[in-house]
N, C-alpha and C. Protein backbone atom coordinates (compact mmCIF):
# COMPACT_ATOMS: atom_id res chain seq x y z
N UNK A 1 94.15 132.29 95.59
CA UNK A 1 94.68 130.93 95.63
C UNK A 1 94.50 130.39 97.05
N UNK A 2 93.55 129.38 97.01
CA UNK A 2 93.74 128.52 98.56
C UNK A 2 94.59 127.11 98.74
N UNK A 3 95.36 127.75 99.90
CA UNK A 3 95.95 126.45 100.34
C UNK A 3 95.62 125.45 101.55
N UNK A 4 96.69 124.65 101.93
CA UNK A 4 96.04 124.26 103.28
C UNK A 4 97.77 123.40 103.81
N UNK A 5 97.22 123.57 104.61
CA UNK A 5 98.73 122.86 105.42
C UNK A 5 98.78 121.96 106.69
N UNK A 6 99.12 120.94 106.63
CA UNK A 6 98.32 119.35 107.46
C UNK A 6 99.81 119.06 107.80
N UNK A 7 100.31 118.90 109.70
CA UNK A 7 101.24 118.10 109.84
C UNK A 7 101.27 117.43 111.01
N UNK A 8 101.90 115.93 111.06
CA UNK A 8 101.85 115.34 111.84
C UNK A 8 103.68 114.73 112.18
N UNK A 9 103.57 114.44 113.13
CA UNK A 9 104.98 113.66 114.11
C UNK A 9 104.48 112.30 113.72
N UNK A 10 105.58 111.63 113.04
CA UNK A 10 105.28 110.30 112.34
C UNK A 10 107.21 109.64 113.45
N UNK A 11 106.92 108.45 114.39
CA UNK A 11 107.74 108.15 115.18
C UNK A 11 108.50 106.95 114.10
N UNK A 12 109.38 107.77 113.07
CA UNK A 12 110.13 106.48 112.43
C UNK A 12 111.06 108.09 111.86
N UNK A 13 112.43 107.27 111.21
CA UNK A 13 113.37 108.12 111.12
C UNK A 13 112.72 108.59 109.39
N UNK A 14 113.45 109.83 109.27
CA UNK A 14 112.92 110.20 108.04
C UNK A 14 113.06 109.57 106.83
N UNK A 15 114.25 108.76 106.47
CA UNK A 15 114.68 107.68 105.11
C UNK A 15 113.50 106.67 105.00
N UNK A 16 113.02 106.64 106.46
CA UNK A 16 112.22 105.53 105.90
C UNK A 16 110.67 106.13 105.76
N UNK A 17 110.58 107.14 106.12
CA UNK A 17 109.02 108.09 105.64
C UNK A 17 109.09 108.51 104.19
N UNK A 18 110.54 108.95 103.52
CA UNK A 18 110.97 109.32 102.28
C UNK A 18 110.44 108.29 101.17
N UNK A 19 110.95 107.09 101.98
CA UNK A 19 110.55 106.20 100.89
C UNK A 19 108.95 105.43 100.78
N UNK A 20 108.25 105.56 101.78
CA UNK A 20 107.14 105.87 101.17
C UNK A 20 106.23 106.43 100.61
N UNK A 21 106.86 107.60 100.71
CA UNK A 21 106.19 108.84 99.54
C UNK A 21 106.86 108.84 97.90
N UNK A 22 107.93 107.99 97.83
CA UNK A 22 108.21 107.70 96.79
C UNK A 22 107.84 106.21 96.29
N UNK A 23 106.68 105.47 96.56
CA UNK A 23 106.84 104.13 96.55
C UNK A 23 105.56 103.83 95.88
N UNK A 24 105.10 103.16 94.95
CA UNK A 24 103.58 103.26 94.42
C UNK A 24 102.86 102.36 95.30
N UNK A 25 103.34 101.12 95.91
CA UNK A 25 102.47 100.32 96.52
C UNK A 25 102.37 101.19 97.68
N UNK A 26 102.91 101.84 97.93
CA UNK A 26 102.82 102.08 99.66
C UNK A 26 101.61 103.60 99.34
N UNK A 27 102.00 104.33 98.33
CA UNK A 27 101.28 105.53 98.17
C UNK A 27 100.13 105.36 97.95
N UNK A 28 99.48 104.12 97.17
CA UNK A 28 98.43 103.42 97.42
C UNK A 28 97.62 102.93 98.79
N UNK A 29 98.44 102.72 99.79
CA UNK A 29 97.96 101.99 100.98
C UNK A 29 97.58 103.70 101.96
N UNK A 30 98.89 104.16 101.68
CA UNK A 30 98.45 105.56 102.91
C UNK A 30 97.65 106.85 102.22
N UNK A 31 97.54 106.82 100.93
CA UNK A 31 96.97 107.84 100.27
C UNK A 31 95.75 108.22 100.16
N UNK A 32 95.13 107.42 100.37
CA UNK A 32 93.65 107.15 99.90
C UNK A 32 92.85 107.19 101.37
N UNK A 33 91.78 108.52 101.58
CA UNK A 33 91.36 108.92 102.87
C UNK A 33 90.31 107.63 103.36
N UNK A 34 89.60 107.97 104.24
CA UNK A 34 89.23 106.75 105.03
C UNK A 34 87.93 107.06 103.83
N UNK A 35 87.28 105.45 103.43
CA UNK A 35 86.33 105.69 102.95
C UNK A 35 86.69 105.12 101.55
N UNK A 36 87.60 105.22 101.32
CA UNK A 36 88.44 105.13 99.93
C UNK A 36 89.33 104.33 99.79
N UNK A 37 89.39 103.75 98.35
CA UNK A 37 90.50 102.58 98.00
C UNK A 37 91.47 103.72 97.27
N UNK A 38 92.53 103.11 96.80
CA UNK A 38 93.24 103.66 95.53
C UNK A 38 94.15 103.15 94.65
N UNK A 39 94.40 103.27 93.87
CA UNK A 39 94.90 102.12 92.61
C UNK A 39 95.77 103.30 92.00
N UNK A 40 96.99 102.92 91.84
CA UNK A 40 97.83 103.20 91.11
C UNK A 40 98.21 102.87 89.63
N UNK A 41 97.83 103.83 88.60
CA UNK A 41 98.13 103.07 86.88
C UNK A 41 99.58 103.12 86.55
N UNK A 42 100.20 104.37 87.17
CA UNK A 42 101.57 104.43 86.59
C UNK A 42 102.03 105.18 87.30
N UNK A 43 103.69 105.04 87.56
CA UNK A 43 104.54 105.74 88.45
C UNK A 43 106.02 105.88 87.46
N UNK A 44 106.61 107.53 87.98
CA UNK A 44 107.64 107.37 87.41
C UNK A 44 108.15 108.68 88.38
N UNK A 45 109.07 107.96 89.90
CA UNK A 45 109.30 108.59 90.30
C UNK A 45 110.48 109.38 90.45
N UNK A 46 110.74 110.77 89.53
CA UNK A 46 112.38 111.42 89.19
C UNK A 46 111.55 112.56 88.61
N UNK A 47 112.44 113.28 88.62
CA UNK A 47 112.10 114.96 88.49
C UNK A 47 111.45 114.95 86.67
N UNK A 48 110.33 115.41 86.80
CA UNK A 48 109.51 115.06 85.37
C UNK A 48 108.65 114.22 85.38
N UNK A 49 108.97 113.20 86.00
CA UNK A 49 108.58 111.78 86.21
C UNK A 49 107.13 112.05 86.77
N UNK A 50 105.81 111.38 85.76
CA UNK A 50 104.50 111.14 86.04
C UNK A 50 103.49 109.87 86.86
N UNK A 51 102.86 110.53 87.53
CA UNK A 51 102.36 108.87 88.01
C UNK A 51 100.77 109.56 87.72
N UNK A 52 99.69 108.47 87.56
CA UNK A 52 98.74 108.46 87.36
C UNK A 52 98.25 107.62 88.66
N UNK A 53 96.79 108.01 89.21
CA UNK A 53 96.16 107.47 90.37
C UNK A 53 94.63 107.77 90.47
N UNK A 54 93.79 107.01 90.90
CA UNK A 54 92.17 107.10 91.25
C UNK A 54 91.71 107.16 92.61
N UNK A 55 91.42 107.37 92.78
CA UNK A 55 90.56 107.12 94.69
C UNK A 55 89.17 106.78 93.87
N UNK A 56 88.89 105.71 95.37
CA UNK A 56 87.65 105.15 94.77
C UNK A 56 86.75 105.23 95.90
N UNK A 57 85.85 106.37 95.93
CA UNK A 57 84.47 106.24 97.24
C UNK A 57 83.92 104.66 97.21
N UNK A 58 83.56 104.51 98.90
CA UNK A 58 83.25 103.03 98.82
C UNK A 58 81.90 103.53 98.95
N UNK A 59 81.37 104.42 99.28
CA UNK A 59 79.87 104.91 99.11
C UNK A 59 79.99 106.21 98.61
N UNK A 60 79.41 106.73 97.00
CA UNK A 60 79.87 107.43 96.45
C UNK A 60 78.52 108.35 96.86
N UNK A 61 77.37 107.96 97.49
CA UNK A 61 76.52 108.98 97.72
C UNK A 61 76.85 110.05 98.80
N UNK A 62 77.44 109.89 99.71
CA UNK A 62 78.10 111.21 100.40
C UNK A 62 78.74 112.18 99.93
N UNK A 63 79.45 111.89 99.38
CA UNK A 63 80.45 112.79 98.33
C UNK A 63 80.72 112.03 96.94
N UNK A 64 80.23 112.71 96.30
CA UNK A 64 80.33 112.38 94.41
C UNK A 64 81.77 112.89 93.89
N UNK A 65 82.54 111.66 93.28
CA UNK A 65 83.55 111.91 92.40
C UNK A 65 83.44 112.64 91.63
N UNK A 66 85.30 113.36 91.26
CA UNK A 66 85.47 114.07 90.52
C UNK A 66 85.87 113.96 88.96
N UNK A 67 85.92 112.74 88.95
CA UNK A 67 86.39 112.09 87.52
C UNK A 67 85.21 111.43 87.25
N UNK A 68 83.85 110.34 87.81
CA UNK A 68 83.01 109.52 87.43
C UNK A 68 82.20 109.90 88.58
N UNK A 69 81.19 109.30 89.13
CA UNK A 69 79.79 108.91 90.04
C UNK A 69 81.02 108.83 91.27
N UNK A 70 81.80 107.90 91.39
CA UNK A 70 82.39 107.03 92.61
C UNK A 70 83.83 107.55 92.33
N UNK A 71 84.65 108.15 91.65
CA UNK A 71 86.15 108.15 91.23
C UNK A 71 86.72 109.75 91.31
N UNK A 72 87.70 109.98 91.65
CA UNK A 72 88.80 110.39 91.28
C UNK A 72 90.33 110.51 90.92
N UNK A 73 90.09 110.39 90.05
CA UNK A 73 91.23 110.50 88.95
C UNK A 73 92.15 111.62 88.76
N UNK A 74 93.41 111.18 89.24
CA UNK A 74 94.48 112.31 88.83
C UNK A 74 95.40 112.22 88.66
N UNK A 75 96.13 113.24 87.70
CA UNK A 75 98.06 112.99 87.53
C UNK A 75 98.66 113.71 87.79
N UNK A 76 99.75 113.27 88.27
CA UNK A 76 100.88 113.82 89.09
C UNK A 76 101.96 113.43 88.36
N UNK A 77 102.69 114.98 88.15
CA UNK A 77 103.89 115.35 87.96
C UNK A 77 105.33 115.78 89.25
N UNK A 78 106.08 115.04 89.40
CA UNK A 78 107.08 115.28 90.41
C UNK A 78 108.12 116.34 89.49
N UNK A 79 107.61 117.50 90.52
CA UNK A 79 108.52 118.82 90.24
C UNK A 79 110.09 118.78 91.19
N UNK A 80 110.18 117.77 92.46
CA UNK A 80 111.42 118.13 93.05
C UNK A 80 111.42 116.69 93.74
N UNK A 81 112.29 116.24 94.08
CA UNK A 81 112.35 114.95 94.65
C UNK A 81 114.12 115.09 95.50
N UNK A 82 113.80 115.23 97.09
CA UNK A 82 115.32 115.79 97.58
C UNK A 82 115.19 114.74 98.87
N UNK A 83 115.85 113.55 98.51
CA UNK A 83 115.69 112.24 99.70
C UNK A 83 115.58 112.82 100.86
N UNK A 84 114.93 112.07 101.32
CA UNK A 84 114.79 112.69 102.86
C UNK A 84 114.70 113.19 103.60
N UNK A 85 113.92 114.26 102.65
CA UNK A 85 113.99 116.14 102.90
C UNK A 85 112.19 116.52 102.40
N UNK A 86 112.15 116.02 101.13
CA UNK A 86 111.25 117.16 100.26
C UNK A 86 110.30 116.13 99.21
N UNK A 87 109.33 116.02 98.42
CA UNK A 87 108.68 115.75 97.80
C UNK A 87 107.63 117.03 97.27
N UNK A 88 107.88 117.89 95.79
CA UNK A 88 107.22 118.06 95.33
C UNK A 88 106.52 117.86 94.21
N UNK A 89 105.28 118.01 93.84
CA UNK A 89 104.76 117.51 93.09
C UNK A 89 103.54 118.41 92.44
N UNK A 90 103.13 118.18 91.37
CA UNK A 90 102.13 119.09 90.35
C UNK A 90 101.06 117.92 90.09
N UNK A 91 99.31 118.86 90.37
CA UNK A 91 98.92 117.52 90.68
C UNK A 91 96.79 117.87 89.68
N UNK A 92 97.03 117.28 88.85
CA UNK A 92 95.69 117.81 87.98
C UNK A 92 94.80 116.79 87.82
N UNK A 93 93.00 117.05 88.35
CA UNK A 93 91.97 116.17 88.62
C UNK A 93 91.64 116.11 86.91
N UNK A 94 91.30 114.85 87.10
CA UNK A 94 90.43 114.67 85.13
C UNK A 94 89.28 114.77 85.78
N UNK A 95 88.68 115.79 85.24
CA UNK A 95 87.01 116.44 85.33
C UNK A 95 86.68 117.16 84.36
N UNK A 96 85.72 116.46 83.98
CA UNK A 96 85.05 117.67 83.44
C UNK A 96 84.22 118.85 83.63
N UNK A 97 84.36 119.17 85.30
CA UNK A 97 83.43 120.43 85.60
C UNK A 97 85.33 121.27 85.26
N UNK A 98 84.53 122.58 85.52
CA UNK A 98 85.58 123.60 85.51
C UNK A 98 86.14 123.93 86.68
N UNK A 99 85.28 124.00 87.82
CA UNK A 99 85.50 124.11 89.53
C UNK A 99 86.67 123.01 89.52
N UNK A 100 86.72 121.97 89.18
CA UNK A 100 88.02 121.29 89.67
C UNK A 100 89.61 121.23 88.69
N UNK A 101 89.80 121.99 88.09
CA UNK A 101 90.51 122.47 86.97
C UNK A 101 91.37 123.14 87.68
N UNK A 102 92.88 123.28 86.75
CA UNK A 102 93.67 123.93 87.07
C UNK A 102 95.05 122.89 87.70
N UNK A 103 96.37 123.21 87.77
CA UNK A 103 96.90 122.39 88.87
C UNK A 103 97.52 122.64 89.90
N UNK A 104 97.12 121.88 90.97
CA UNK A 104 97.47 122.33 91.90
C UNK A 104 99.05 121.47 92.87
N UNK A 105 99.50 122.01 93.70
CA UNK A 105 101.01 121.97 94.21
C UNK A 105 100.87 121.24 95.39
N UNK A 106 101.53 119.88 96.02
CA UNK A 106 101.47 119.47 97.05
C UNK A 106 103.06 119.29 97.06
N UNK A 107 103.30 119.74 98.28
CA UNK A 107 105.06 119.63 98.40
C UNK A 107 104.89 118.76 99.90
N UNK A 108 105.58 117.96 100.43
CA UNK A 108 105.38 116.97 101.42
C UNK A 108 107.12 116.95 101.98
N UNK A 109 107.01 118.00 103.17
CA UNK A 109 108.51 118.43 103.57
C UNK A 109 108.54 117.14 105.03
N UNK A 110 109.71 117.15 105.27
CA UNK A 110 110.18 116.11 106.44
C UNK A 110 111.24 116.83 107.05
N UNK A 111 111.46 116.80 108.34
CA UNK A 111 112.34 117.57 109.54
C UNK A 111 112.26 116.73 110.62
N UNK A 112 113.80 116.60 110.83
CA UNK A 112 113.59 115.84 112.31
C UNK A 112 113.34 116.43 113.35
N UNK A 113 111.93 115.69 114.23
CA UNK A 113 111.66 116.19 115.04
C UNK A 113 111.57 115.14 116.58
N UNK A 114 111.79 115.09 117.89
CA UNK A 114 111.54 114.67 118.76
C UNK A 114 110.99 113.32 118.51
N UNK A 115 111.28 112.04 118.99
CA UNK A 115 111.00 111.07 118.67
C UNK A 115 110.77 110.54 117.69
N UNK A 116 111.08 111.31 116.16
CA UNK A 116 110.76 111.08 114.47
C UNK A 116 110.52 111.93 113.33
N UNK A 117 109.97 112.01 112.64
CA UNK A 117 110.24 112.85 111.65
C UNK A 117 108.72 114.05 111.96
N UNK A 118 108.52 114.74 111.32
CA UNK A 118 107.64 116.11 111.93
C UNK A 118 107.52 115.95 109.57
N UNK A 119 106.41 115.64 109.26
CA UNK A 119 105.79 115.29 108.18
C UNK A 119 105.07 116.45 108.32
N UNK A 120 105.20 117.50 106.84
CA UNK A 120 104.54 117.99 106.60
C UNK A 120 104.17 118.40 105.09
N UNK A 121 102.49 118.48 105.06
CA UNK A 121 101.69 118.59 103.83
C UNK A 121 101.37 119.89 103.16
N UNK A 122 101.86 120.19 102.06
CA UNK A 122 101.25 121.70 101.93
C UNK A 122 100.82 121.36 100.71
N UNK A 123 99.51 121.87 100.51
CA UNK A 123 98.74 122.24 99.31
C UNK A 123 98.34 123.30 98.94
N UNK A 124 98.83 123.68 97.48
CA UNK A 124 98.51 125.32 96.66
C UNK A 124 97.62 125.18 95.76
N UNK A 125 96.85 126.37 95.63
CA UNK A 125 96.44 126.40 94.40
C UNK A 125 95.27 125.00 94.06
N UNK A 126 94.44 125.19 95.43
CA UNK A 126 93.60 124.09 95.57
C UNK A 126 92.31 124.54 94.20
N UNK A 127 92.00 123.80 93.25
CA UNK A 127 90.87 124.27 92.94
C UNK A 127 89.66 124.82 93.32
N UNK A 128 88.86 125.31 92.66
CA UNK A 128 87.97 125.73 93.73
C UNK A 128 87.30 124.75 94.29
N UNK A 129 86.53 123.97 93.65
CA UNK A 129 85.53 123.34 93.60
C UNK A 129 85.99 122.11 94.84
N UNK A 130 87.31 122.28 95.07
CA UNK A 130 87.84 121.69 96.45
C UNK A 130 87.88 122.38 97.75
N UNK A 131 86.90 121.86 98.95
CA UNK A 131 86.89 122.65 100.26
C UNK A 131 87.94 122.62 100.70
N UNK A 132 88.64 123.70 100.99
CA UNK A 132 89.49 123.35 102.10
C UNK A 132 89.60 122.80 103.36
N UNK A 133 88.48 122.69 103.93
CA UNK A 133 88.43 121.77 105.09
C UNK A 133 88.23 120.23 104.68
N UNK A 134 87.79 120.34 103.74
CA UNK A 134 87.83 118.40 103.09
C UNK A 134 89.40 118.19 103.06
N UNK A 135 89.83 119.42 101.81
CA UNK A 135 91.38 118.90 101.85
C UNK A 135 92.01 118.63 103.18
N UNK A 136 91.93 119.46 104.37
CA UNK A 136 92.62 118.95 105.24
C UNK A 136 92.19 117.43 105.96
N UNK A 137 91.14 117.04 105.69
CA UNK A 137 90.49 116.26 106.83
C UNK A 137 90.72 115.10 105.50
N UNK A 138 91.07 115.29 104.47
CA UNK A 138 91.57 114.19 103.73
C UNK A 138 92.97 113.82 104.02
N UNK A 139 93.67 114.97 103.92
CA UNK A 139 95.18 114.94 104.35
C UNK A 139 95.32 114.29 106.04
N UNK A 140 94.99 114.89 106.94
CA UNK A 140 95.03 114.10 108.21
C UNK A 140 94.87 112.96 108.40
N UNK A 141 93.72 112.41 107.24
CA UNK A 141 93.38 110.72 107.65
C UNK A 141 94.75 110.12 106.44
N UNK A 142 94.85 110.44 105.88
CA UNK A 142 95.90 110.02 105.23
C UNK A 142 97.32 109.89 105.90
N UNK A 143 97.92 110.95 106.50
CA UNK A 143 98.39 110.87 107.46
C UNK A 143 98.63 109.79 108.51
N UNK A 144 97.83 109.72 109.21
CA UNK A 144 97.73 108.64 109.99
C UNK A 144 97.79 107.57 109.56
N UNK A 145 97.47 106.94 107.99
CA UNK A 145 97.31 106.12 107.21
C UNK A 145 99.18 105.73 107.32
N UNK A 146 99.55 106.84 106.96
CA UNK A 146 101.46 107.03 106.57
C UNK A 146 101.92 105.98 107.95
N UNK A 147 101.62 106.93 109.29
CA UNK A 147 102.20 106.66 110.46
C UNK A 147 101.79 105.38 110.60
N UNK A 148 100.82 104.76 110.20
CA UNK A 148 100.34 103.31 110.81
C UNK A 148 101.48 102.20 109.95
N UNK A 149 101.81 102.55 108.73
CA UNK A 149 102.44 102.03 107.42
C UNK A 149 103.78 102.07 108.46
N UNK A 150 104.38 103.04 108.49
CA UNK A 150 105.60 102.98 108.55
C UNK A 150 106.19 102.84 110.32
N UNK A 151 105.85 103.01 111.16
CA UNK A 151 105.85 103.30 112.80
C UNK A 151 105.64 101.54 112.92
C-alpha cells in the first residue's frame, strides 16, 4: 500500500480552514492542481455523506485523464468529519483501467501551529496506477491553492 503525506502552515485560525474543506464551492476553487479546473456534481457533507467531483486537464496531452482523454472523475465518501480537527474521507476514480481501482483514504488533519493552523494531507492506499510523486506535487499545489483562499 502507498501513501504520501503533504503539509503546509496555512496563517488563518483552524475554524476557518475547517470550513473550507467542508464547503463545495471552495473545494472546487483549492482542489483542483495547477493546470486544472474542477466542478463539483454533488456534495453531502456528514458522516456517509457522498460528494461527486471531476478535474479537468486544461491540456490533456501531458498527462491523460483517468475517467476520459482530459477528466477525472471521482467519489468521495466522508468516513469522519470532527470540526476543526479532522476530515476523513474514502475516495474512488471512475476508470476503466484496473491500475486506478480500488479506494483510496485521504484524511486532512489540522493542529495549531505558530502563526495558524499546520494542515495536513495524508493519502492511503494510493492506486497503483497513481505516482506518488504526482500525488504529492498535486497535493502541494493544492495546498497553496487552500492558503491563498483562506489567508
Amino acid at each position: 500500500m502507498t501513501s504520501t503525506k503533504v503539509s503546509r502552515i496555512i496563517t488563518a485560525p483552524r475554524k476557518a480552514v475547517y470550513r473550507l474543506l467542508t464547503d463545495p464551492e471552495a473545494l472546487a476553487k483549492w482542489r483542483a492542481p495547477d493546470g486544472m479546473t474542477a466542478k463539483m456534481h454533488e456534495f453531502d457533507a456528514r458522516p456517509g455523506g457522498r460528494y461527486r467531483m471531476s478535474l479537468t486537464y486544461a491540456d490533456p496531452k501531458g498527462a491523460p485523464g483517468k475517467t476520459t482523454a482530459d477528466t477525472d472523475t471521482f467519489e468521495g465518501r466522508f468516513i469522519e468529519l470532527v470540526p476543526d480537527e479532522k476530515v476523513v474521507e474514502a475516495i474512488v476514480f471512475e476508470a476503466d483501467d484496473p491500475k486506478f481501482s480500488g479506494e483510496m483514504t485521504q484524511t486532512s488533519s489540522l493542529a495549531d501551529a505558530e502563526g495558524g493552523t499546520l494542515v495536513t494531507i495524508l493519502h492511503e492506499n494510493l492506486p497503483a496506477g497513481v505516482r506518488p510523486e504526482d500525488n504529492e506535487l498535486g497535493t502541494t499545489m493544492a495546498l497553496r491553492k487552500l492558503a491563498a483562499l483562506v489567508e
